[in-house]
Protein backbone atom coordinates (compact mmCIF):
# COMPACT_ATOMS: atom_id res chain seq x y z
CA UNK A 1 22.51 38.97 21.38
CA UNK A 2 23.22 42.37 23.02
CA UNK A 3 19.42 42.44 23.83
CA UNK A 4 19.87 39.38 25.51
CA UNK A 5 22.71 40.31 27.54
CA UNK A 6 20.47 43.69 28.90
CA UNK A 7 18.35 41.08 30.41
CA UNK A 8 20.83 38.96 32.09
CA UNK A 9 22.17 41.74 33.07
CA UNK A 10 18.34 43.47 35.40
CA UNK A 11 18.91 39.41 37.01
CA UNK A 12 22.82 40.20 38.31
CA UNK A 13 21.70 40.84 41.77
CA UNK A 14 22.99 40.22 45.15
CA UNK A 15 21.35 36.94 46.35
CA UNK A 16 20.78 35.23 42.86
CA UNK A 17 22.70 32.08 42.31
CA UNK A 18 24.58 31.41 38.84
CA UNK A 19 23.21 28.75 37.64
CA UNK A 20 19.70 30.77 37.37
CA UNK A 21 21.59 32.87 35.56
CA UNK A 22 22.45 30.57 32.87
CA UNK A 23 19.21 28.92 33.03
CA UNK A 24 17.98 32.65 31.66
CA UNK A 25 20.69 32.54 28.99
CA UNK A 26 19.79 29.11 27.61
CA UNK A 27 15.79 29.93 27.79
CA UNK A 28 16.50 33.49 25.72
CA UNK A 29 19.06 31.96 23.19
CA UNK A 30 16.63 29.69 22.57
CA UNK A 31 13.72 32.03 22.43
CA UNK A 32 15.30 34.12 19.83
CA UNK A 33 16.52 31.30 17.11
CA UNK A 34 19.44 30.82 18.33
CA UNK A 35 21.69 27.64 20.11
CA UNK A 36 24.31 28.51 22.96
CA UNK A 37 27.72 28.06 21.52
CA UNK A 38 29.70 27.03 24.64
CA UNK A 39 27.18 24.41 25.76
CA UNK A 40 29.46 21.34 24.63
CA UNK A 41 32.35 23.24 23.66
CA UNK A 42 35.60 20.97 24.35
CA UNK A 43 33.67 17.81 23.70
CA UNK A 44 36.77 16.05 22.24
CA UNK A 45 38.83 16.64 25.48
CA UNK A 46 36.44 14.94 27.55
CA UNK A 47 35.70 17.89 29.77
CA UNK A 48 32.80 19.74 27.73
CA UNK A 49 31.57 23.02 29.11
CA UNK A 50 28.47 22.24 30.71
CA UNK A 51 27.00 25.84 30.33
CA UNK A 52 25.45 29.07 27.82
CA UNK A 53 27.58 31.36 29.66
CA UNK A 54 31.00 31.58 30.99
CA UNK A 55 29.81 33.00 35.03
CA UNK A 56 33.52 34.64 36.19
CA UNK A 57 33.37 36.33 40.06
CA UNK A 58 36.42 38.80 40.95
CA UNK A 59 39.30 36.96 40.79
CA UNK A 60 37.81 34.77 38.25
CA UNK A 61 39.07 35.88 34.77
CA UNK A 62 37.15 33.94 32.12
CA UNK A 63 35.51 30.42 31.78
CA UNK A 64 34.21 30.28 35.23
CA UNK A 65 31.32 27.87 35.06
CA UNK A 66 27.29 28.85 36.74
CA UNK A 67 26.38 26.56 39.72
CA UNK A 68 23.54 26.46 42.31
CA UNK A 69 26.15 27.47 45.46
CA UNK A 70 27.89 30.49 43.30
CA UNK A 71 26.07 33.02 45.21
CA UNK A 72 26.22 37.16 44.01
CA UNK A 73 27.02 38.99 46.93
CA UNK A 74 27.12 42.66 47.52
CA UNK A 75 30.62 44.11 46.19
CA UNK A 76 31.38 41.18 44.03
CA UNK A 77 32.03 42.19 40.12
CA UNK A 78 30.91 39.29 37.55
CA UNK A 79 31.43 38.77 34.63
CA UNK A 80 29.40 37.29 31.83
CA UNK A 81 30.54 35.66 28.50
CA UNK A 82 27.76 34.54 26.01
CA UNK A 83 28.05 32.93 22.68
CA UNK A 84 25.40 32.06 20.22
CA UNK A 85 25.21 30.37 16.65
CA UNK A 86 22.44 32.20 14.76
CA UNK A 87 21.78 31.13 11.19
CA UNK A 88 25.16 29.12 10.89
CA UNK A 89 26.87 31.87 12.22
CA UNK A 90 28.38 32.77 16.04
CA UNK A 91 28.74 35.82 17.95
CA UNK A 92 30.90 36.15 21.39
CA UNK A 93 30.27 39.29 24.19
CA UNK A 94 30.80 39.34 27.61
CA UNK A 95 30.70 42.12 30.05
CA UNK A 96 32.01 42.63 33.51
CA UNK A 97 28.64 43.66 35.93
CA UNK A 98 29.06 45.66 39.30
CA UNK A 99 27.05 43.30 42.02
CA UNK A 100 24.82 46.09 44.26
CA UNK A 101 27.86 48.51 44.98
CA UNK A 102 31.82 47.99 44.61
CA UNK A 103 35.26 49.93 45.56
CA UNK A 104 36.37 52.78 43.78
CA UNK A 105 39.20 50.43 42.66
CA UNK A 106 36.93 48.05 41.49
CA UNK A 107 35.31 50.44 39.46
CA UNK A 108 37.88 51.59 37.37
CA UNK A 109 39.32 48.56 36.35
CA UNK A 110 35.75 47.61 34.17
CA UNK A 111 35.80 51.29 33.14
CA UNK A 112 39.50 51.09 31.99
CA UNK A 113 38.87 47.48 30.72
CA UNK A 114 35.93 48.64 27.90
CA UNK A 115 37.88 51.50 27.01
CA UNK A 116 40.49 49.56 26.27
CA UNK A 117 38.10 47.66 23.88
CA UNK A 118 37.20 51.48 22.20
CA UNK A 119 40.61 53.01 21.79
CA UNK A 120 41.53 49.66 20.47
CA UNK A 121 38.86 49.53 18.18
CA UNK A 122 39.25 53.38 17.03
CA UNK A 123 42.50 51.87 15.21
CA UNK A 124 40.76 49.31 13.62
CA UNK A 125 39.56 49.39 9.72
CA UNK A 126 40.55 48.08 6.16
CA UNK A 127 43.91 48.48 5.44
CA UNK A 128 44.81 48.69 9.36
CA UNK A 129 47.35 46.79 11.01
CA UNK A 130 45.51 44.30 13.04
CA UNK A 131 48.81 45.31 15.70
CA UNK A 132 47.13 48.45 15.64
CA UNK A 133 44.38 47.58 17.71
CA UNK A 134 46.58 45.34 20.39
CA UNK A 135 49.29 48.44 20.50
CA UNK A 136 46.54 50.93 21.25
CA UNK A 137 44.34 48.66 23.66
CA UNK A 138 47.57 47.82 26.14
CA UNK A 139 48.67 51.55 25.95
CA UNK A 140 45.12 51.96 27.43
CA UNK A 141 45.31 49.83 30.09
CA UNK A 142 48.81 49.95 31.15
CA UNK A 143 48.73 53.74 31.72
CA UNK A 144 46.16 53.40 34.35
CA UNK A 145 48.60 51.00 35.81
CA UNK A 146 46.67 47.68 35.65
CA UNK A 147 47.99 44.94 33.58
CA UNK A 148 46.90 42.82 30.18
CA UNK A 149 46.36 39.23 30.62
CA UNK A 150 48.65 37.51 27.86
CA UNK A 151 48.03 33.71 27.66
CA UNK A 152 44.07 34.43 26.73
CA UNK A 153 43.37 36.33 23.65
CA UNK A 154 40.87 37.43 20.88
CA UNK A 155 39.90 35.45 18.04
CA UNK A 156 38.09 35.37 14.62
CA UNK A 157 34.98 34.22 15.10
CA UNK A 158 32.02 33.09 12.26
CA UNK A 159 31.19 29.44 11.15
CA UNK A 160 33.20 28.11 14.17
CA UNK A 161 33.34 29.71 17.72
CA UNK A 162 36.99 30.43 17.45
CA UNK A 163 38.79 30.57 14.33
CA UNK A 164 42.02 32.43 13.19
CA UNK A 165 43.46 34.80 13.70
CA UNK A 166 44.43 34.86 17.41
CA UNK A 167 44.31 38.33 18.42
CA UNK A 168 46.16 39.46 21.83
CA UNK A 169 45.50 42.62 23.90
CA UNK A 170 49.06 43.47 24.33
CA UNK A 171 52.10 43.68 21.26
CA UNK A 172 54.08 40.60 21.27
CA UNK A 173 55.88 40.02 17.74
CA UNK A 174 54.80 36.63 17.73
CA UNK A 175 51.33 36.87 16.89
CA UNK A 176 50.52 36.84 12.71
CA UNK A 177 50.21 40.16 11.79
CA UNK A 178 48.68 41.30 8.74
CA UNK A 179 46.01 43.83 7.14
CA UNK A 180 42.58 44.00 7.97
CA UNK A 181 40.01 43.98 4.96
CA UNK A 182 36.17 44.36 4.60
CA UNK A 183 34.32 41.44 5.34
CA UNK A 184 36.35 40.11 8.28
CA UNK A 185 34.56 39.28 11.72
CA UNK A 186 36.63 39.30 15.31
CA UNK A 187 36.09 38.92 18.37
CA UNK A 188 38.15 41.61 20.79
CA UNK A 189 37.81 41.24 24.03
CA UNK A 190 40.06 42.67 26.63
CA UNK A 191 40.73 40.68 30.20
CA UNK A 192 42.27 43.50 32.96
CA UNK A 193 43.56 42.36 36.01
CA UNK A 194 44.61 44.89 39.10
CA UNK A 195 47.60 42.86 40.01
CA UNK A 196 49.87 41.27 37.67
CA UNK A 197 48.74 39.86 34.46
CA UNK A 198 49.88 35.84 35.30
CA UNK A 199 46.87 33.56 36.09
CA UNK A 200 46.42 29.96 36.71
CA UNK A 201 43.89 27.63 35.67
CA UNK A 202 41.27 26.32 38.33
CA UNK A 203 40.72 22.31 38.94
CA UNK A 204 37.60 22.13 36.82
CA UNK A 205 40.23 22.27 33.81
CA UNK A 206 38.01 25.63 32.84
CA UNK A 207 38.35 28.55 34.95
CA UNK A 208 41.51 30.57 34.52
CA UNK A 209 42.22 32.92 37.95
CA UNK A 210 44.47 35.54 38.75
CA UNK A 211 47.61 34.03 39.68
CA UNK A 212 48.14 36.85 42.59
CA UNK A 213 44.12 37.00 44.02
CA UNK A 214 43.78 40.18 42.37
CA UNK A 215 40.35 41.56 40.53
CA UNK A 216 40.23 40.74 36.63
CA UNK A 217 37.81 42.30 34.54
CA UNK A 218 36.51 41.29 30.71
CA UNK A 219 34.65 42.98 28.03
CA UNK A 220 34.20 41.62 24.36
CA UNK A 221 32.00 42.53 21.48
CA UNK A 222 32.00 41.09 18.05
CA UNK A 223 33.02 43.51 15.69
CA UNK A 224 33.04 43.19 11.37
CA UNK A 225 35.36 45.23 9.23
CA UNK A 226 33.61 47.42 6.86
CA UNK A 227 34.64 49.27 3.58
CA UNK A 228 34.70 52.86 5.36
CA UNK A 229 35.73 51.35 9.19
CA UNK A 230 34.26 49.18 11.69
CA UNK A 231 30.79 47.63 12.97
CA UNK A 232 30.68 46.42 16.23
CA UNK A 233 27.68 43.70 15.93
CA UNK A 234 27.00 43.42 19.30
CA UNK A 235 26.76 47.02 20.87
């Protein structure tokens, strides 16, 4: 799937619409065996997402959905979120892209944002505290003084999209805790926002926004516990 990101990611450029964007997704998903796994996702709600990727601009934090008058513009940062089920099994990454050139500000938040993702994932292994990685991640991002979003987390992820545990980028006691073992496959995926870490969800019931306007950035790879550490499956 990482291959398939690289190529979305020569298309982010300013003037392309994000729809077309998806429309690549779905054609090289397809192309390589797989299916999209957010394509239908939410059926039983009655509001399915109607898309292969989650298409997020600036303020946007996750779940934004690709459409024909979602124009990239120079300065805008975007932010991609692809699943796909390969052989019965999923995999979730996203990535936050820089749109032609961006502020300094800008900037740093994705830089800060995936190595939050590493330093969280340098604490990760059998035996490990899964609190471990959330402790580390936040200590990352908080001392560059941006803030972790806290009502979207990580999740296991395998023969379903989402599946236990939930795993958040900050420490809150109320999350299951427990020991990681080999075997195990997680999604971790950071969301960074400049402002403060509340955010409201957009009238399409999908998008989730920055409550305060701010610039949010995501990064997420799919990652397996191993006997001697960690594999991240989607580098």
């Amino acid at each position: 799937m990482a291959g398939i990101m690289q190529k979305i990611e020569k298309n982010v450029v300013p003037g392309k619409n994000t729809l077309e964007l998806d429309e690549l997704a779905t054609e090289l998903v397809f192309a390589n065996g797989g299916v999209p796994s957010f394509k239908g996702y939410g059926e039983e709600t009655g509001n399915p997402f109607p898309a292969t990727i989650c298409a997020s601009l600036n303020s946007e934090v996750v779940h934004g959905i690709p459409a024909k008058n979602k124009i990239l513009k120079v300065g805008d940062i975007f932010k991609v979120d692809i699943g796909m089920k390969y052989k019965g099994l999923h995999t979730d990454m996203a990535r936050t892209y820089v749109v032609g050139e961006c502020s300094e500000q800008a900037r740093k938040l994705i830089q800060v944002t995936e190595q939050s993702f590493w330093e969280g994932t340098k604490k990760i292994g059998p035996n490990k505290m899964l609190s471990d990685y959330s402790k580390a991640a936040q200590k990352c991002i908080e001392s560059q003084r941006f803030s972790v979003v806290r009502n979207l987390v990580g999740h296991g992820v395998g023969r379903e999209l989402h599946e236990d545990p939930q795993i958040p980028n900050y420490y809150n006691k109320k999350y299951q805790d427990f020991k990681l073992a080999p075997g195990m496959t997680l999604a971790l995926e950071p969301m960074v926002n400049v402002g403060g870490f509340e955010t409201k969800l957009g009238q399409d019931g999908w998008v989730f926004l920055t409550r305060d306007g701010s610039l949010s950035a995501h990064y997420e790879n799919t990652i397996l516990i191993t006997e001697g550490g960690v594999e991240v499956l989607t580098k």
